[in-house]
Protein backbone atom coordinates (compact mmCIF):
# COMPACT_ATOMS: atom_id res chain seq x y z
CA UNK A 1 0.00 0.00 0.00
CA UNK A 2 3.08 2.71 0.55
CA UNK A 3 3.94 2.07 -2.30
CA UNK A 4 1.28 2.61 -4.66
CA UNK A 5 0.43 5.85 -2.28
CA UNK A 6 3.91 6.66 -3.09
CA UNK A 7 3.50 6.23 -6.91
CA UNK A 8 0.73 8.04 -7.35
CA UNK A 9 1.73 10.98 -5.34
CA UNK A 10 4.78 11.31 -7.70
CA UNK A 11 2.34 11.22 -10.90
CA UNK A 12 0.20 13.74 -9.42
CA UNK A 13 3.97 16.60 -9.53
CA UNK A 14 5.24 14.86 -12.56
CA UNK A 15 7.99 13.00 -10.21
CA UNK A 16 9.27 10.04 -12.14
CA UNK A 17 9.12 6.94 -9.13
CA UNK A 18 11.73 4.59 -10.65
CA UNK A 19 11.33 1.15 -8.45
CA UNK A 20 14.33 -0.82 -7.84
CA UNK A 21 14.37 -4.21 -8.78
CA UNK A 22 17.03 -5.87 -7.07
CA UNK A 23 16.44 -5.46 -2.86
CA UNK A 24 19.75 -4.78 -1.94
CA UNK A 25 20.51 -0.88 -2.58
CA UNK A 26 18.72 0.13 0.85
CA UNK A 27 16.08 2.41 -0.83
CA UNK A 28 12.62 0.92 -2.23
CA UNK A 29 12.73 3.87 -5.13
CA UNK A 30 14.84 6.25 -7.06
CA UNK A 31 12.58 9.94 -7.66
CA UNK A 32 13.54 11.92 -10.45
CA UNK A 33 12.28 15.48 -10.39
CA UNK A 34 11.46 17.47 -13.89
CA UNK A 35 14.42 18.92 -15.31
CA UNK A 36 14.40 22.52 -14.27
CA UNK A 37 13.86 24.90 -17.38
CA UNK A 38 15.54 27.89 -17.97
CA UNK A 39 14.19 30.76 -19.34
CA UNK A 40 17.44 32.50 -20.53
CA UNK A 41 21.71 31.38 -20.41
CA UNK A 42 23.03 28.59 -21.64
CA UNK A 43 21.35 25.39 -21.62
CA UNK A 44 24.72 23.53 -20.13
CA UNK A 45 24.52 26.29 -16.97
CA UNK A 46 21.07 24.90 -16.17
CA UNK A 47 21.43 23.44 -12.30
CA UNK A 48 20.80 19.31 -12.84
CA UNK A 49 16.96 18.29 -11.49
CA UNK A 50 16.88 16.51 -8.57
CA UNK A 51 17.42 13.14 -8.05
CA UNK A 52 16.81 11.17 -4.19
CA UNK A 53 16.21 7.76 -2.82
CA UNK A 54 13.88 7.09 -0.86
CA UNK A 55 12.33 3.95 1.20
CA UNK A 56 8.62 3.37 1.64
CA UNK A 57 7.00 1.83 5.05
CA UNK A 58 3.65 1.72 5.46
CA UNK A 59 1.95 1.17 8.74
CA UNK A 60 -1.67 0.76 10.66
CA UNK A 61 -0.20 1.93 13.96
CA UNK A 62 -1.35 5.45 14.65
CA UNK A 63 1.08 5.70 17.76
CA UNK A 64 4.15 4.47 16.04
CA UNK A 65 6.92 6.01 15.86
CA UNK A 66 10.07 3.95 15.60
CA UNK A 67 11.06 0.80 13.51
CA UNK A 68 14.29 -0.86 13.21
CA UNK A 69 16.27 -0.63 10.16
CA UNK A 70 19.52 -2.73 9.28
CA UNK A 71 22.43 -1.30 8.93
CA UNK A 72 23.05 -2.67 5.42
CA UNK A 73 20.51 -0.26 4.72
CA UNK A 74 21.48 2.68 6.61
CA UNK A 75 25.05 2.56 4.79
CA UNK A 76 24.02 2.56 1.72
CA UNK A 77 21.94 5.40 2.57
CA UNK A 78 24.34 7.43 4.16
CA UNK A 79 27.63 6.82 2.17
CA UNK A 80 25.84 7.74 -1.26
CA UNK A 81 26.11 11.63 -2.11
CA UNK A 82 22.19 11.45 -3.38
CA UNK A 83 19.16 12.80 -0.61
CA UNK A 84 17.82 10.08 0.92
CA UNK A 85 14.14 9.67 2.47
CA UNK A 86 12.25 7.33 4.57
CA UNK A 87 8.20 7.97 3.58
CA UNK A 88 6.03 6.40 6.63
CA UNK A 89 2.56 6.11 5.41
CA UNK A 90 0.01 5.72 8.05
CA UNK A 91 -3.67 3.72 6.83
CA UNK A 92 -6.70 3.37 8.83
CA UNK A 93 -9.17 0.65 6.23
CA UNK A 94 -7.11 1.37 3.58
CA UNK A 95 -7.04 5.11 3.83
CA UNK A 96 -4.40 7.38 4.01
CA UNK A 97 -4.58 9.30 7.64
CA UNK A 98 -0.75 10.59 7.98
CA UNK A 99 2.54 10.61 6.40
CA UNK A 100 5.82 11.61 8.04
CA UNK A 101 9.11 12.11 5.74
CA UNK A 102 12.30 11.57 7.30
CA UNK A 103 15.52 13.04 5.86
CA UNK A 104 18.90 10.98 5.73
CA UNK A 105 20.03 14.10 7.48
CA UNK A 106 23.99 15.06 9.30
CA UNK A 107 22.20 13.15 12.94
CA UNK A 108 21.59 10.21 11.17
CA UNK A 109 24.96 10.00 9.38
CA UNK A 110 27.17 10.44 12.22
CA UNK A 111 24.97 7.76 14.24
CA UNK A 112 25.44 5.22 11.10
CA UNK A 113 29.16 6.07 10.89
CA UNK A 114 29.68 5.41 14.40
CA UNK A 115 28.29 2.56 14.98
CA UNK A 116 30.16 1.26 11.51
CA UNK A 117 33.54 2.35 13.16
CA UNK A 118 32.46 0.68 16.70
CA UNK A 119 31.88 -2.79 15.26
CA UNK A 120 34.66 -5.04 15.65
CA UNK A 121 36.96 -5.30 12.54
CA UNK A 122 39.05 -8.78 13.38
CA UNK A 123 36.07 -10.72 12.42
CA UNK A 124 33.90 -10.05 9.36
CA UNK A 125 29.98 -8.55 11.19
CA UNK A 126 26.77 -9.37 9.41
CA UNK A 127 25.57 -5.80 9.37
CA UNK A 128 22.09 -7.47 8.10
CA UNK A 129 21.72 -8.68 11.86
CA UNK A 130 22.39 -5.31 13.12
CA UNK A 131 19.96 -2.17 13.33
CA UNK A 132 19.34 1.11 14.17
CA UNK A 133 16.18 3.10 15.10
CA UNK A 134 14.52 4.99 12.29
CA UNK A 135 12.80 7.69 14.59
CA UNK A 136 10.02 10.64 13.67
CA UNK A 137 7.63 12.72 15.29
CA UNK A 138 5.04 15.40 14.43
CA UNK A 139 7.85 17.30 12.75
CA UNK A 140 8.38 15.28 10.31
CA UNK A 141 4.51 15.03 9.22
CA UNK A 142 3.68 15.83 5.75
CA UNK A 143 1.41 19.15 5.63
CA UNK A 144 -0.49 17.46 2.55
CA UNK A 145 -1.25 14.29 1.88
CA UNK A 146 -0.97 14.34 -1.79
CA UNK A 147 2.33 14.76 -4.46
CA UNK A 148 2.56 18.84 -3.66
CA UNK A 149 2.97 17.40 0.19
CA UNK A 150 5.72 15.38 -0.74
CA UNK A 151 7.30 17.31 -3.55
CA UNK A 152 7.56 20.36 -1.01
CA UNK A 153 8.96 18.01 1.50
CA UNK A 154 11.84 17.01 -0.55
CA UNK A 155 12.92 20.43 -1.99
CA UNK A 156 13.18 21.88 1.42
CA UNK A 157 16.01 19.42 2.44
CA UNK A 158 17.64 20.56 -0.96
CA UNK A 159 17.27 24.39 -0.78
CA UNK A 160 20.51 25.15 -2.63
CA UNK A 161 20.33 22.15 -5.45
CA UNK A 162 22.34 18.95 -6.41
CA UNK A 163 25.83 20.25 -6.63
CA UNK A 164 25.71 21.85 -3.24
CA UNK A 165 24.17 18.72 -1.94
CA UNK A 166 26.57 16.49 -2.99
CA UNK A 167 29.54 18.21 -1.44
CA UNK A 168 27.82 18.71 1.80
CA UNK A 169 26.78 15.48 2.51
CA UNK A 170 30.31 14.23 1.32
CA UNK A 171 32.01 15.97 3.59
CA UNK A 172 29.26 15.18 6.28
CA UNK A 173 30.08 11.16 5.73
CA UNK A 174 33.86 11.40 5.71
CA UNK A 175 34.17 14.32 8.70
CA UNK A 176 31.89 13.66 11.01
CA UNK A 177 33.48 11.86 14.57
CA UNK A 178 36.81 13.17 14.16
CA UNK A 179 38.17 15.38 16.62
CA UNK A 180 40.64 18.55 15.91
CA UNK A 181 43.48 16.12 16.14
CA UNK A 182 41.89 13.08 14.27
CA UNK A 183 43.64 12.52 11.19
CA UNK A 184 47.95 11.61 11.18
CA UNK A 185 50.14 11.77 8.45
CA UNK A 186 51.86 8.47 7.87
CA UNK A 187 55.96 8.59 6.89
CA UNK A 188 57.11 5.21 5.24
CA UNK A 189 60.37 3.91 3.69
CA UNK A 190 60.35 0.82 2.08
CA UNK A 191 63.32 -0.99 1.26
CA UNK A 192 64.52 -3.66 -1.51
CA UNK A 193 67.14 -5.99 -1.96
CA UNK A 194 69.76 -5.05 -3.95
CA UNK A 195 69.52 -5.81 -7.85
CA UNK A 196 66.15 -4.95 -7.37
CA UNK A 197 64.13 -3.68 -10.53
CA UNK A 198 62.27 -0.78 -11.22
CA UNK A 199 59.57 -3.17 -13.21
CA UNK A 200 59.85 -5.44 -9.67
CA UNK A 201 59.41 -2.59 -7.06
CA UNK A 202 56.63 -1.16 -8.67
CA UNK A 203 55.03 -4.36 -8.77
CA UNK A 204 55.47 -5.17 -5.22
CA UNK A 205 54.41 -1.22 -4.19
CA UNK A 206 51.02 -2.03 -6.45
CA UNK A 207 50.35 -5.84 -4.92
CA UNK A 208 50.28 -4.11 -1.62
CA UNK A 209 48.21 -1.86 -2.27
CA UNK A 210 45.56 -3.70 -3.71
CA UNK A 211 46.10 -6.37 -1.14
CA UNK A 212 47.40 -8.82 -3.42
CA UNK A 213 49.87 -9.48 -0.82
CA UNK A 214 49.87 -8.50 2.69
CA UNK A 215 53.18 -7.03 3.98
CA UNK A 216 56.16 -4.53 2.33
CA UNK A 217 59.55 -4.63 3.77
CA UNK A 218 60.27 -1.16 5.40
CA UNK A 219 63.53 0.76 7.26
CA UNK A 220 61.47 3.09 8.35
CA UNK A 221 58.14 3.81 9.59
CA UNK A 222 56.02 5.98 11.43
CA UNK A 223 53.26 4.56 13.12
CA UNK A 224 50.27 6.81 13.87
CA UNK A 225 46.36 6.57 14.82
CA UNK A 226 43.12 7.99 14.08
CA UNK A 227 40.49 8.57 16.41
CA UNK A 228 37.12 8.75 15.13
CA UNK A 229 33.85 9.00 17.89
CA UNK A 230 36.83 8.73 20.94
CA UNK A 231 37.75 4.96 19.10
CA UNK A 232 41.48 4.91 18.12
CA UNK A 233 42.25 2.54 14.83
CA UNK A 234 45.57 1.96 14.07
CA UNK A 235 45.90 1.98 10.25
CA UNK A 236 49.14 0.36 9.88
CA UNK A 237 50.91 -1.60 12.37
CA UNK A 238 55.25 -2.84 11.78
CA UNK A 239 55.95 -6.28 12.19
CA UNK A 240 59.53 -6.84 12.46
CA UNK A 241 60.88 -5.87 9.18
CA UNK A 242 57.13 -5.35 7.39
CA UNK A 243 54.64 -3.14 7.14
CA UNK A 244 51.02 -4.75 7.65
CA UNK A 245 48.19 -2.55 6.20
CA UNK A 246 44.63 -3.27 7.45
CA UNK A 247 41.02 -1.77 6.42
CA UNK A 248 41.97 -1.26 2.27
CA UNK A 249 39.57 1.23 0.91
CA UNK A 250 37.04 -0.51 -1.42
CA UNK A 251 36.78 1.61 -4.46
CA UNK A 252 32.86 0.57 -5.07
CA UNK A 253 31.19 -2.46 -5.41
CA UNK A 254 30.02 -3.60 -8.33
CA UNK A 255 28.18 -6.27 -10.25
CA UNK A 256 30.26 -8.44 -12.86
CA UNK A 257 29.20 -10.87 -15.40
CA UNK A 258 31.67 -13.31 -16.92
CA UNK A 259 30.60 -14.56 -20.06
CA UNK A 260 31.59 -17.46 -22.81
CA UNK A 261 31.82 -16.57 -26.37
CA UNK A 262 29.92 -18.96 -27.83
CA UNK A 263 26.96 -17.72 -25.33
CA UNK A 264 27.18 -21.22 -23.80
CA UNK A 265 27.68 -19.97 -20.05
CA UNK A 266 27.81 -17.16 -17.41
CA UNK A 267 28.59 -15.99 -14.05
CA UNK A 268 27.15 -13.33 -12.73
CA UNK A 269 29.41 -11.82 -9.71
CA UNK A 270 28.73 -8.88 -6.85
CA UNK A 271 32.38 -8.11 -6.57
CA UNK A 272 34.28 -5.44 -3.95
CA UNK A 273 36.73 -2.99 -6.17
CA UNK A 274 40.25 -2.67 -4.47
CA UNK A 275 42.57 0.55 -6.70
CA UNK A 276 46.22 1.63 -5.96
CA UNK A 277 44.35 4.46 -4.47
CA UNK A 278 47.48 6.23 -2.41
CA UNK A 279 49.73 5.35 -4.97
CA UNK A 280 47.82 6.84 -8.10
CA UNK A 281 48.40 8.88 -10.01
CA UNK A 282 52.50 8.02 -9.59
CA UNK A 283 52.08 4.52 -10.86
CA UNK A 284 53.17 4.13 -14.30
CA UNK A 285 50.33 2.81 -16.59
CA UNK A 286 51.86 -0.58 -17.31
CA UNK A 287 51.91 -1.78 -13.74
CA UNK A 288 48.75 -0.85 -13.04
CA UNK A 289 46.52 -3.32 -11.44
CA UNK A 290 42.99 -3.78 -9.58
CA UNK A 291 41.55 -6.60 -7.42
CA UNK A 292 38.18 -8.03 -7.19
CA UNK A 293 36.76 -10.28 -4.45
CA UNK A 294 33.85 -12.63 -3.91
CA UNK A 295 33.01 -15.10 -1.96
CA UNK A 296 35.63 -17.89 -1.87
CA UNK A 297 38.04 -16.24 -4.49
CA UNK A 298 39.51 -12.60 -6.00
CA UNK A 299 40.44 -11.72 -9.29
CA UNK A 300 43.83 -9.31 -9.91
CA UNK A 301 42.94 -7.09 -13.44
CA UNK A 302 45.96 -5.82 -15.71
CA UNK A 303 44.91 -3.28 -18.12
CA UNK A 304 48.18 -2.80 -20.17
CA UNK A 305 47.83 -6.62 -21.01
CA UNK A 306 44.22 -6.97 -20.50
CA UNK A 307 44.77 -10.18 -18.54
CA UNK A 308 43.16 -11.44 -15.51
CA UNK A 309 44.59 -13.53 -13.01
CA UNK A 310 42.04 -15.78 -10.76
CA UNK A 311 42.45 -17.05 -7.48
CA UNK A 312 40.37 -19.45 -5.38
CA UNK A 313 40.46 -18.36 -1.28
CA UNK A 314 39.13 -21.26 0.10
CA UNK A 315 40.79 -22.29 2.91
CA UNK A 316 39.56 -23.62 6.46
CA UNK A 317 39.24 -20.07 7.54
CA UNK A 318 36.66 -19.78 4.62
CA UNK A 319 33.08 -19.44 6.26
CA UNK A 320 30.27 -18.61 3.49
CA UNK A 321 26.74 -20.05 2.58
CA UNK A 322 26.91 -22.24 -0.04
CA UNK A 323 24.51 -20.37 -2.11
CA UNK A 324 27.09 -17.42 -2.56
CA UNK A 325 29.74 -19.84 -3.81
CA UNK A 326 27.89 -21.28 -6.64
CA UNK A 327 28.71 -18.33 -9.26
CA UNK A 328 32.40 -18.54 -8.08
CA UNK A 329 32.50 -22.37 -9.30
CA UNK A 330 29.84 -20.98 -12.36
CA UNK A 331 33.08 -18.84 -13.03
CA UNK A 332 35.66 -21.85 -12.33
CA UNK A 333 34.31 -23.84 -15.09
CA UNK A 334 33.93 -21.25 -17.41
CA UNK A 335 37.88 -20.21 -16.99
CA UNK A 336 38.40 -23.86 -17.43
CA UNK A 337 37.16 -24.07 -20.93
CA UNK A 338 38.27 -21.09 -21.89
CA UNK A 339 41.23 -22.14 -24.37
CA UNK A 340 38.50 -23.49 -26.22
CA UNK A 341 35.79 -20.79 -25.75
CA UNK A 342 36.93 -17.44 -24.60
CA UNK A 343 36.05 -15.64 -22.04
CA UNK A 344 34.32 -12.09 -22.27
CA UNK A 345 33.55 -9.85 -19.04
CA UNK A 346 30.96 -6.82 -18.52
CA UNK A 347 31.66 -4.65 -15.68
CA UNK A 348 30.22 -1.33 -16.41
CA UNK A 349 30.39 1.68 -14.09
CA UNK A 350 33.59 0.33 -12.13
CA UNK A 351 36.08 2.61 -11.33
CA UNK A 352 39.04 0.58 -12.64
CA UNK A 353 42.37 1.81 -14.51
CA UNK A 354 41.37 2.72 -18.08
CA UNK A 355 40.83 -0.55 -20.55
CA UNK A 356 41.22 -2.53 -17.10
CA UNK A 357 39.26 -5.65 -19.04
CA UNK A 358 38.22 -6.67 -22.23
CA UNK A 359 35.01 -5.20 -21.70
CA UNK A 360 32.13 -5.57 -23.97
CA UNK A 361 28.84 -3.21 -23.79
CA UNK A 362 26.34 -3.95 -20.98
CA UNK A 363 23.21 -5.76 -22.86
């Protein structure tokens, strides 16, 4: 019922409701406003329309005013750039009595942030069995119960447009929890044996990176922490002779599809997207590399060659429902037929090196 109340509010203000298809994004429905006309300047000057997510819960409970949320959901919400909404619609035999609109707003992000940060990091958390309160009140009540209600809701959370948006709830995500003396510089010297090559240094410098292996031998290195919410994390740690890096930044994750030429099989992957981020843009364009992990194996991408190098990561460490391993042995059999039929890969909107695969267009 929310949702159809939510559809046809959007049709009444000429709000495109665009429903998502695949339960996993943390919003029910992507609104796209009218592009906003201008009456003189150039058309590429024109401010972008607005664009939000927004999740739909409908309810017969006149006194609620709280429901949990997981925190799957609340990440996504909070870590995209976009407005994001949660529409309670309130019913009494099938009629709409009340409607309260909750912004994604600088509260809820530093709450979501936290809690991320608090969670412990030596053991991989199912944020689907964690939540957080979605909260509202009378301020949060629609004036109107009809598309003008909810159009004028949205706009006032956006009073300045996208672009201003964007940045502001950027810097909301990656500032907020940090005290004056949160952030450290890090000083490291890395040293090689001698004979050592350019070609093999560079190699070594990108592997590590992208977590491809997990230590560089340093002479030097300065060990700070950051302190986000009052929690200290130590980014790097020395062991002996090495430098250990923990918590790699994942780039974006992304859904891949491996497919055979002849059309004769495919394997569809959701895959996390690991860059040479602090090394870029030194790294020389022929030892660039990216890495791509799944459940129970990774994939290491080299655009100057356009080769891929798989890996199985099954091990008896290796804890994962059986269901999420099936397109990794999908994949397994496809690479192992692939002298005779080759392989083909679609991976669009990833933020890999340029040419990182032999990519062919998204059908």
């Amino acid at each position: 019922m929310g949702e159809s109340t939510l559809q046809h509010w959007a049709a009444e203000v000429d709000i495109t409701a665009n429903r998502v298809v695949r339960d996993r994004t943390g919003w029910d429905y992507v609104l796209e406003f009218p592009a906003i006309a201008s009456a003189h300047g150039p058309i590429d000057l024109v401010p972008p329309p607005v664009v939000c997510f927004i999740q739909v819960k409908a309810t017969a409970r006149r006194r609620l005013t709280s429901v949990p949320v997981k925190l799957t959901n609340w990440k996504r919400l909070v870590e995209k750039p976009f407005p994001a909404f949660f529409l309670i619609v309130e019913y009494r035999r099938e009629k709409v009595t009340a409607a309260h609109l909750v912004h994604v707003d600088a509260v809820h992000i530093s709450a979501v942030v936290e809690k991320l940060r608090s969670l412990p990091d030596e053991v991989p958390t199912a944020l689907n069995s964690v939540c957080l309160p979605l909260k509202w009140d009378h301020s949060h009540e629609l004036a109107q119960l009809n598309g003008e209600g909810l159009r004028s809701g949205i706009l006032q959370q956006i009073p300045d447009g996208m672009d201003v948006y964007f940045k502001w709830k950027s810097a909301q995500f990656s500032s907020c929890g940090f005290s004056p003396n949160g952030h450290h510089r890090l000083h490291i010297q890395s040293q090689f044996a001698p004979g050592t090559t350019l070609e093999q240094i560079w190699n070594e410098l990108v592997e590590f990176a992208i977590g491809a292996t997990d230590a560089l031998p340093v002479s030097d290195a300065l060990l700070e922490r950051e302190v986000r919410f009052g929690i200290p994390i130590d980014k790097v740690r020395v062991d002996g002779n090495r430098l250990l890096l923990r918590n790699r930044p994942v780039a974006q994750e992304a859904d891949l599809s491996f497919f055979s030429k002849s059309g004769a099989g495919r394997s569809n992957l959701h895959v996390q997207v690991y860059n040479p981020n602090f090394l870029l843009p030194s790294v020389p364009t022929p030892f660039l590399k990216a890495r791509l992990t799944f459940p129970g194996g990774s994939i290491v991408v080299h655009p100057a060659t356009q080769r891929f190098d798989f890996k199985l990561d099954l091990d008896n460490s290796t804890t994962c429902p059986l269901c999420q391993l099936a397109a990794t042995w999908s994949l397994v059999l496809l690479l192992s037929r692939q002298d005779q039929d080759p392989l083909f890969v679609e991976f669009p909107g990833a933020p890999l090196p340029p040419a990182a695969l032999p990519v062919v267009a998204a059908r």
